[in-house]
PDB file of N, CA and C in Angstrom:
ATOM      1  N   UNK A   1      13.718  36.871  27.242  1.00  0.00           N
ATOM      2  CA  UNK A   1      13.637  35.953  26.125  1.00  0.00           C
ATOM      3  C   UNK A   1      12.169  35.652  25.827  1.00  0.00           C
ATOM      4  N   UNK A   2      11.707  35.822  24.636  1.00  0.00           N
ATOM      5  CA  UNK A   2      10.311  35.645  24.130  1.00  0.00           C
ATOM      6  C   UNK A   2      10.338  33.926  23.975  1.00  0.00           C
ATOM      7  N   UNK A   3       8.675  33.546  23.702  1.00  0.00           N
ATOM      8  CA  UNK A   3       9.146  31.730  22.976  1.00  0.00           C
ATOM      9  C   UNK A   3       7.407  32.443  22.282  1.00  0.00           C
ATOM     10  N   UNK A   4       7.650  31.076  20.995  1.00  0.00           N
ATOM     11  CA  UNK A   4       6.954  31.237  20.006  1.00  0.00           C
ATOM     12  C   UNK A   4       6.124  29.467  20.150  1.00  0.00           C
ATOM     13  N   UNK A   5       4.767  29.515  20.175  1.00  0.00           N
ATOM     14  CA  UNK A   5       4.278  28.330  20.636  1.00  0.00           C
ATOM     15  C   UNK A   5       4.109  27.410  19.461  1.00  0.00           C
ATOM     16  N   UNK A   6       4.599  26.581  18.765  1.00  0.00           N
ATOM     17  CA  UNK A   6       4.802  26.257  17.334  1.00  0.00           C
ATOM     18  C   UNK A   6       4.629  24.649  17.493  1.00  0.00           C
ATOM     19  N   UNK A   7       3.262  24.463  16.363  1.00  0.00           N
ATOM     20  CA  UNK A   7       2.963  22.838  16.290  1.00  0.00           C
ATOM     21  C   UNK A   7       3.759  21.751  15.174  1.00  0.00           C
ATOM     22  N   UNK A   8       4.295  20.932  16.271  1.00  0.00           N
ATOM     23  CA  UNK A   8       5.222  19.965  15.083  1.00  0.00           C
ATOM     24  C   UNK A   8       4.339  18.537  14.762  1.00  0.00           C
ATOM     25  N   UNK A   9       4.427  18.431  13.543  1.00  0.00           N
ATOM     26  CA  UNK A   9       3.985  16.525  13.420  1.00  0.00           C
ATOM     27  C   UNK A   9       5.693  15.914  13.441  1.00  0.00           C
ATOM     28  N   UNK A  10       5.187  14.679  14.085  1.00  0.00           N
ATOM     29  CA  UNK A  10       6.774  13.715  14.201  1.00  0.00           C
ATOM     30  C   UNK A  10       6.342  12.563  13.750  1.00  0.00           C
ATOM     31  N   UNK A  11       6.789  11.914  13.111  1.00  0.00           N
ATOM     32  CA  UNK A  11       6.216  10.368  12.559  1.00  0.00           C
ATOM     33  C   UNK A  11       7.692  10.116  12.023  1.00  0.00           C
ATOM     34  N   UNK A  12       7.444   8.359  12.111  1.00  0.00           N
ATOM     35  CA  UNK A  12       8.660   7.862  11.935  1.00  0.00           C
ATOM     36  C   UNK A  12       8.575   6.995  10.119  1.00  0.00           C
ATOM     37  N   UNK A  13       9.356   7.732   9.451  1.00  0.00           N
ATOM     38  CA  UNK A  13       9.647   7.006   8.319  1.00  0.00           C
ATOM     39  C   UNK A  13      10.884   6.068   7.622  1.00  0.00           C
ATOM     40  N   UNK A  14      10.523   4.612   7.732  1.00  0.00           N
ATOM     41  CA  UNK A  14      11.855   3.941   7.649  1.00  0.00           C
ATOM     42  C   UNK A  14      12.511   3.919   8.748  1.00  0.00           C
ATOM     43  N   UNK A  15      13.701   4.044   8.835  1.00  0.00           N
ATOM     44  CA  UNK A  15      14.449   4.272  10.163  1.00  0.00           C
ATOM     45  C   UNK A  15      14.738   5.705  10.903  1.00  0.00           C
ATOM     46  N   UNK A  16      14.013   6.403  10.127  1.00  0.00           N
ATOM     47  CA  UNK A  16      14.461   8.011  10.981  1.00  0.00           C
ATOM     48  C   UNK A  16      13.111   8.235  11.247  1.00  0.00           C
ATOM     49  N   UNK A  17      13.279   9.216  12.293  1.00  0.00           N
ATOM     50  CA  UNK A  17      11.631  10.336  12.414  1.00  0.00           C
ATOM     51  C   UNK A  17      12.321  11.422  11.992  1.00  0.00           C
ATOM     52  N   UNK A  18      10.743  11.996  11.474  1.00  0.00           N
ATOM     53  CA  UNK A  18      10.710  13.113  10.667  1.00  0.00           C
ATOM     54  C   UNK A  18       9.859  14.346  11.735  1.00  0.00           C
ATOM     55  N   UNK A  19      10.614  15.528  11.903  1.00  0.00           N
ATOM     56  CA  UNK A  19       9.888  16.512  12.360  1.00  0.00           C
ATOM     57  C   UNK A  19       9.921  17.677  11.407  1.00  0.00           C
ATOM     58  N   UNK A  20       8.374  17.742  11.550  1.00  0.00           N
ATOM     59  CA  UNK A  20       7.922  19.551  10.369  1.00  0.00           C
ATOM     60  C   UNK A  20       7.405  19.776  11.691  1.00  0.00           C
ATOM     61  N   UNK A  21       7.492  21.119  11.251  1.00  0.00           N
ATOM     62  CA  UNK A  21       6.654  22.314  11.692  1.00  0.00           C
ATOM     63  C   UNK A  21       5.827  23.007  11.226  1.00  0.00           C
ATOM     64  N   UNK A  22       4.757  23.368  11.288  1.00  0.00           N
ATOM     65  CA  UNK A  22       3.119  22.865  11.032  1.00  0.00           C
ATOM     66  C   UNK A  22       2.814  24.938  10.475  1.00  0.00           C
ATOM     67  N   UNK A  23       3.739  25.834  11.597  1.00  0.00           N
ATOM     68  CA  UNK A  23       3.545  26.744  11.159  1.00  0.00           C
ATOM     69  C   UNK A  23       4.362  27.979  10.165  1.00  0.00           C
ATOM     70  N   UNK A  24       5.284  27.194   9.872  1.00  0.00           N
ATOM     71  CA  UNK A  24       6.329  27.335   8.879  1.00  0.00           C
ATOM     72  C   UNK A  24       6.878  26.350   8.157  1.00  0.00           C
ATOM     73  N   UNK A  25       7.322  26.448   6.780  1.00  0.00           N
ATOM     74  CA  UNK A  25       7.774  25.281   6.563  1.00  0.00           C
ATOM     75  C   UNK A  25       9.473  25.053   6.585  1.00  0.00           C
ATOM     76  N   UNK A  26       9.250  24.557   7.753  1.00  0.00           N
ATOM     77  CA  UNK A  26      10.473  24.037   8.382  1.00  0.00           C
ATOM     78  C   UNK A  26      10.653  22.651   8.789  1.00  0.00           C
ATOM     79  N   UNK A  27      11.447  21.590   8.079  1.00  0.00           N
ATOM     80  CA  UNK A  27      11.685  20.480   8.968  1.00  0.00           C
ATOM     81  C   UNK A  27      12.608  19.278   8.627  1.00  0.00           C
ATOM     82  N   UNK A  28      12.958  18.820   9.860  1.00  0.00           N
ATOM     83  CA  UNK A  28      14.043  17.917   9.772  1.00  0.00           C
ATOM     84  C   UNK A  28      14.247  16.674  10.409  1.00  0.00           C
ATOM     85  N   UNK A  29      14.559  15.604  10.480  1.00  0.00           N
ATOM     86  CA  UNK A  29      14.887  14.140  10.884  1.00  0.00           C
ATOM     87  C   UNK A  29      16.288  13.949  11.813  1.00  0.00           C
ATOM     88  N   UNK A  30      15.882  12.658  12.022  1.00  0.00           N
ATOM     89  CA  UNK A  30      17.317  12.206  12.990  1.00  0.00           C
ATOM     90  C   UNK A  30      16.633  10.719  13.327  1.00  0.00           C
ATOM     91  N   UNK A  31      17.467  10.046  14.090  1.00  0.00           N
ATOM     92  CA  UNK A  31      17.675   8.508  14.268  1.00  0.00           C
ATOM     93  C   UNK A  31      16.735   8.103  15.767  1.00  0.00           C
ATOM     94  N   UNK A  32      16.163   9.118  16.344  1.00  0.00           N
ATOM     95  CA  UNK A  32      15.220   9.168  17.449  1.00  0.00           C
ATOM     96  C   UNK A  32      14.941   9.946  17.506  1.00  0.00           C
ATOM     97  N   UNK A  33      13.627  10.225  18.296  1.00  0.00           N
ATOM     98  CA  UNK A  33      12.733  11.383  18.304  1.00  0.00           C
ATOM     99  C   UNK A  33      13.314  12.330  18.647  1.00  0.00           C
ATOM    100  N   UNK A  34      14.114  12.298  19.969  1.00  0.00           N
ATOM    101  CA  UNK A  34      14.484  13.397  20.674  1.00  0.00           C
ATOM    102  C   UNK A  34      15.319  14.220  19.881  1.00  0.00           C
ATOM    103  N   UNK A  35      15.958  13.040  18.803  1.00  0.00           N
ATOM    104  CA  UNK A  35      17.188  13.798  17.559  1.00  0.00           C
ATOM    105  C   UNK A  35      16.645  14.400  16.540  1.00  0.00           C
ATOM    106  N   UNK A  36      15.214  13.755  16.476  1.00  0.00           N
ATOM    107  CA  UNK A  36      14.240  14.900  15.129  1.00  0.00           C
ATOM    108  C   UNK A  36      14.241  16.019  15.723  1.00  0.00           C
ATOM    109  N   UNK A  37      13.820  16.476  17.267  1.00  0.00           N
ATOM    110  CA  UNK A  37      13.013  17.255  17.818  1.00  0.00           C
ATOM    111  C   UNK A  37      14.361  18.283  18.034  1.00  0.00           C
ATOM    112  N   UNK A  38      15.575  18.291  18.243  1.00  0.00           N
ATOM    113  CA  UNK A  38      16.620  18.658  18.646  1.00  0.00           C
ATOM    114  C   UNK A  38      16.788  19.629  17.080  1.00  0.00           C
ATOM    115  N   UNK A  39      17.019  18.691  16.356  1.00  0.00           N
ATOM    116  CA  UNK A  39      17.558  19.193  14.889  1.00  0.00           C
ATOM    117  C   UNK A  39      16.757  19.886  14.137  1.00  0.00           C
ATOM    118  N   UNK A  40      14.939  19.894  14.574  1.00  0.00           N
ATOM    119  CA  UNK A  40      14.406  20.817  14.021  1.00  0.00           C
ATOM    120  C   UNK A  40      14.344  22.268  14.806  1.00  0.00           C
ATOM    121  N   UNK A  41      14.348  21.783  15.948  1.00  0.00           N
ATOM    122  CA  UNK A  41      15.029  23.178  16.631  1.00  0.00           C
ATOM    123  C   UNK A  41      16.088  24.180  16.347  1.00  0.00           C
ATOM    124  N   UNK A  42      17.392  23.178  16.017  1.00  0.00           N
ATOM    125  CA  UNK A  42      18.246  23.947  15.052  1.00  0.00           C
ATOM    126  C   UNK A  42      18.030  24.514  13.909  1.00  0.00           C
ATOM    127  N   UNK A  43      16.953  23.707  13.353  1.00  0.00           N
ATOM    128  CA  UNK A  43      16.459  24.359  12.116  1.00  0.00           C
ATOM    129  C   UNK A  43      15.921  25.441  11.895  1.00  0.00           C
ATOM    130  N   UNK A  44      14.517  25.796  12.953  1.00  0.00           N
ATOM    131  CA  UNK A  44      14.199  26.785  13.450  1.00  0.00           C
ATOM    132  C   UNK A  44      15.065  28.113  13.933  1.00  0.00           C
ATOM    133  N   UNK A  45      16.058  27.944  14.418  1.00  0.00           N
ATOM    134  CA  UNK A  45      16.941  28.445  14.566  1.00  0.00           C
ATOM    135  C   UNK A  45      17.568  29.464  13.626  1.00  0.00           C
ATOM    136  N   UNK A  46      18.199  28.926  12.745  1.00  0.00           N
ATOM    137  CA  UNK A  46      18.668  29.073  11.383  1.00  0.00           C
ATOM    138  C   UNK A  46      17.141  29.904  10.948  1.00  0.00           C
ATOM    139  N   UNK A  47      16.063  29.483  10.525  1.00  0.00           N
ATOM    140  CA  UNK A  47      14.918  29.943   9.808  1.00  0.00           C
ATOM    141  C   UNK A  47      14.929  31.415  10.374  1.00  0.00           C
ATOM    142  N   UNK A  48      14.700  31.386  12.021  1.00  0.00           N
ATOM    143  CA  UNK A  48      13.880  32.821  12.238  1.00  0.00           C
ATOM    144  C   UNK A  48      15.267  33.953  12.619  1.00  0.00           C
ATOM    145  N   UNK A  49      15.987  33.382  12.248  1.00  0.00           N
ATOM    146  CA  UNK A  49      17.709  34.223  12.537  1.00  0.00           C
ATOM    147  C   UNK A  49      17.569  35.597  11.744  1.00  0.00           C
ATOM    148  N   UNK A  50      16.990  35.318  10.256  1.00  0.00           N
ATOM    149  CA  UNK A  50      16.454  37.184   9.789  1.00  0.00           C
ATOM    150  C   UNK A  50      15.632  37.222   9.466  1.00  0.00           C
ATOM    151  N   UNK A  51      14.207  36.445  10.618  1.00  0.00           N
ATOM    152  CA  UNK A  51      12.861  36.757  10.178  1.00  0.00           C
ATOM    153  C   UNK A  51      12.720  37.910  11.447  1.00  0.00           C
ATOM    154  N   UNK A  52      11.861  39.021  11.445  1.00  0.00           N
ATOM    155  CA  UNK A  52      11.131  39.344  12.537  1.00  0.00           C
ATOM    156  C   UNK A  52       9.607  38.898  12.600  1.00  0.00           C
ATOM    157  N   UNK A  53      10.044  38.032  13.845  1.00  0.00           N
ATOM    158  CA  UNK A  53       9.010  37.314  14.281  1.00  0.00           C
ATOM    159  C   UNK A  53       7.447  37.482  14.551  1.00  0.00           C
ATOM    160  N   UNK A  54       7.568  39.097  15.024  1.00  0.00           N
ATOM    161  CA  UNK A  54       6.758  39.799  15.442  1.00  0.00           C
ATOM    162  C   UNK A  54       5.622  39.937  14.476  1.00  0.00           C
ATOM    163  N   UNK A  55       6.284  40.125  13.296  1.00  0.00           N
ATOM    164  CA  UNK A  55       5.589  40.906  11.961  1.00  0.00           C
ATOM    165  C   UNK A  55       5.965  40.065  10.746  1.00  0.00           C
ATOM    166  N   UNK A  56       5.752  38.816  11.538  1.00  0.00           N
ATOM    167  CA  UNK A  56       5.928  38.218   9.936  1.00  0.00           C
ATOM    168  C   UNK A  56       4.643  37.261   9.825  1.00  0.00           C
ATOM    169  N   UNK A  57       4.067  37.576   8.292  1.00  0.00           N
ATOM    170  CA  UNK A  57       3.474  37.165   7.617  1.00  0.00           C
ATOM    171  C   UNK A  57       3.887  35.430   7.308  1.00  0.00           C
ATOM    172  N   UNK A  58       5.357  35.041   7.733  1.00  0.00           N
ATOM    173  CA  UNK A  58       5.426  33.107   7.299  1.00  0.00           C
ATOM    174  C   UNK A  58       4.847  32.705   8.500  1.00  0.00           C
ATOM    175  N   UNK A  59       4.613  33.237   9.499  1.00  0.00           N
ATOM    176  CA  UNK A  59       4.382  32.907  10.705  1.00  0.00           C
ATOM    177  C   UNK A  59       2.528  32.400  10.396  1.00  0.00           C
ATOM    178  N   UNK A  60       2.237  30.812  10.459  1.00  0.00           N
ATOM    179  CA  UNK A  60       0.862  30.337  10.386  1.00  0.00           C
ATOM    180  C   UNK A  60       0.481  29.930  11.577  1.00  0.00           C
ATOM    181  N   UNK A  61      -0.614  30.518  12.113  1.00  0.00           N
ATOM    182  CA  UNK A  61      -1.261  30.267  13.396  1.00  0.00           C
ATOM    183  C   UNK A  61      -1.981  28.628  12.827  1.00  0.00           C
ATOM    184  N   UNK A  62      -1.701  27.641  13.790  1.00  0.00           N
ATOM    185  CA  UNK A  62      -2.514  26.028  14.027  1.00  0.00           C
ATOM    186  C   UNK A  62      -2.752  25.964  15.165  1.00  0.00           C
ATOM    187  N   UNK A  63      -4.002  26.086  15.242  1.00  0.00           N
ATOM    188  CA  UNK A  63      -4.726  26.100  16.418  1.00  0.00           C
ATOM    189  C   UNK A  63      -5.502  24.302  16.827  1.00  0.00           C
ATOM    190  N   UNK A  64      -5.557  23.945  16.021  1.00  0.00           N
ATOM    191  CA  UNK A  64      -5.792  22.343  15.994  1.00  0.00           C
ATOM    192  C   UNK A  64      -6.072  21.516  15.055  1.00  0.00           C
ATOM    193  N   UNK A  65      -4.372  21.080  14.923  1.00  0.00           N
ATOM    194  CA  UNK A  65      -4.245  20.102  14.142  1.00  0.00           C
ATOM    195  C   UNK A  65      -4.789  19.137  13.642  1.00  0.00           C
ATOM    196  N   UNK A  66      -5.014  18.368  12.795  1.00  0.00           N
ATOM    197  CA  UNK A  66      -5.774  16.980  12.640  1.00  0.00           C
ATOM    198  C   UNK A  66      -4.967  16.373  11.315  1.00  0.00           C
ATOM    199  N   UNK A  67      -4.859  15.098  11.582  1.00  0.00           N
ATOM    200  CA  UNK A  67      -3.947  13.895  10.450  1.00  0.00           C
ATOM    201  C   UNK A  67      -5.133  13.157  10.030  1.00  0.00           C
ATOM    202  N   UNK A  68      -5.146  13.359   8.678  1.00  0.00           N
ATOM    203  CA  UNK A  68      -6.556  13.075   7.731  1.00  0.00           C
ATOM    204  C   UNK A  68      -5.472  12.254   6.778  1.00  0.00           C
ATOM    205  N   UNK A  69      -6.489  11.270   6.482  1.00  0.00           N
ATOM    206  CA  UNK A  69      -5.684  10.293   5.161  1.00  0.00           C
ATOM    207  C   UNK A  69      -6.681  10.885   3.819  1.00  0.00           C
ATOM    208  N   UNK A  70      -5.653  10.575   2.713  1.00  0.00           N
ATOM    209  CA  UNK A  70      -5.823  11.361   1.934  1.00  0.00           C
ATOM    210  C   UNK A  70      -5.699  10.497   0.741  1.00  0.00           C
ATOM    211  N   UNK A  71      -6.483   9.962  -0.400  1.00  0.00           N
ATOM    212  CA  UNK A  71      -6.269   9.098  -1.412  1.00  0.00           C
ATOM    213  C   UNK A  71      -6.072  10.199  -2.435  1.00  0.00           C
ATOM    214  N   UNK A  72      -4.341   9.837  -3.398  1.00  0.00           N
ATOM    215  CA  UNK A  72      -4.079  11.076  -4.010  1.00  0.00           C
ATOM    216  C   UNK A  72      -4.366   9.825  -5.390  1.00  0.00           C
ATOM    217  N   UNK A  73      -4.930  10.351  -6.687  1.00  0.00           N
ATOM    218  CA  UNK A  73      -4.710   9.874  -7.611  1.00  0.00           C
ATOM    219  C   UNK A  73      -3.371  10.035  -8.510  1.00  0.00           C
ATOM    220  N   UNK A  74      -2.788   9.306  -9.002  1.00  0.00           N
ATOM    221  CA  UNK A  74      -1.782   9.898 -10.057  1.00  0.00           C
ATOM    222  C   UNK A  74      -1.271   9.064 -11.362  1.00  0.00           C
ATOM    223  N   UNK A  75      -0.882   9.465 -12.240  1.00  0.00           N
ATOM    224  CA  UNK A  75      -0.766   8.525 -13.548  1.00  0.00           C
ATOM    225  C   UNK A  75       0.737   8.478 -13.271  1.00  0.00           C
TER     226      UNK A  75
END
């Protein structure tokens, strides 16, 4: 069995946390962390089911992350 080393942000919005995955865009929530972290796994799951992993181009290397605030303008 191979594993694929893949960076998630988890932050909690409202009453759920939210898990993405940083090198695909993949991601999903639940009512505790462990239930974000569970369900984006499933998600993942589902995602790389007819990707080859090996040779795929969705596959984004994050080598180190950083959470920058960001002032967006908008009308």
């Amino acid at each position: 069995m191979n594993f694929l080393k893949l960076k998630v942000a988890l932050w909690k919005e409202g009453e759920y946390y939210v898990s993405q995955c940083l090198n695909v865009n993949v991601a999903s929530f639940g009512k505790t962390k462990k239930e974000a972290l569970a369900n984006l796994d499933e998600a993942l799951e589902l995602y790389f089911e007819d990707v080859n992993v090996v040779n795929s181009p969705n596959l984004g290397e994050v080598k180190s992350p950083e959470l920058v605030n960001l002032n967006f303008r908008y009308a």
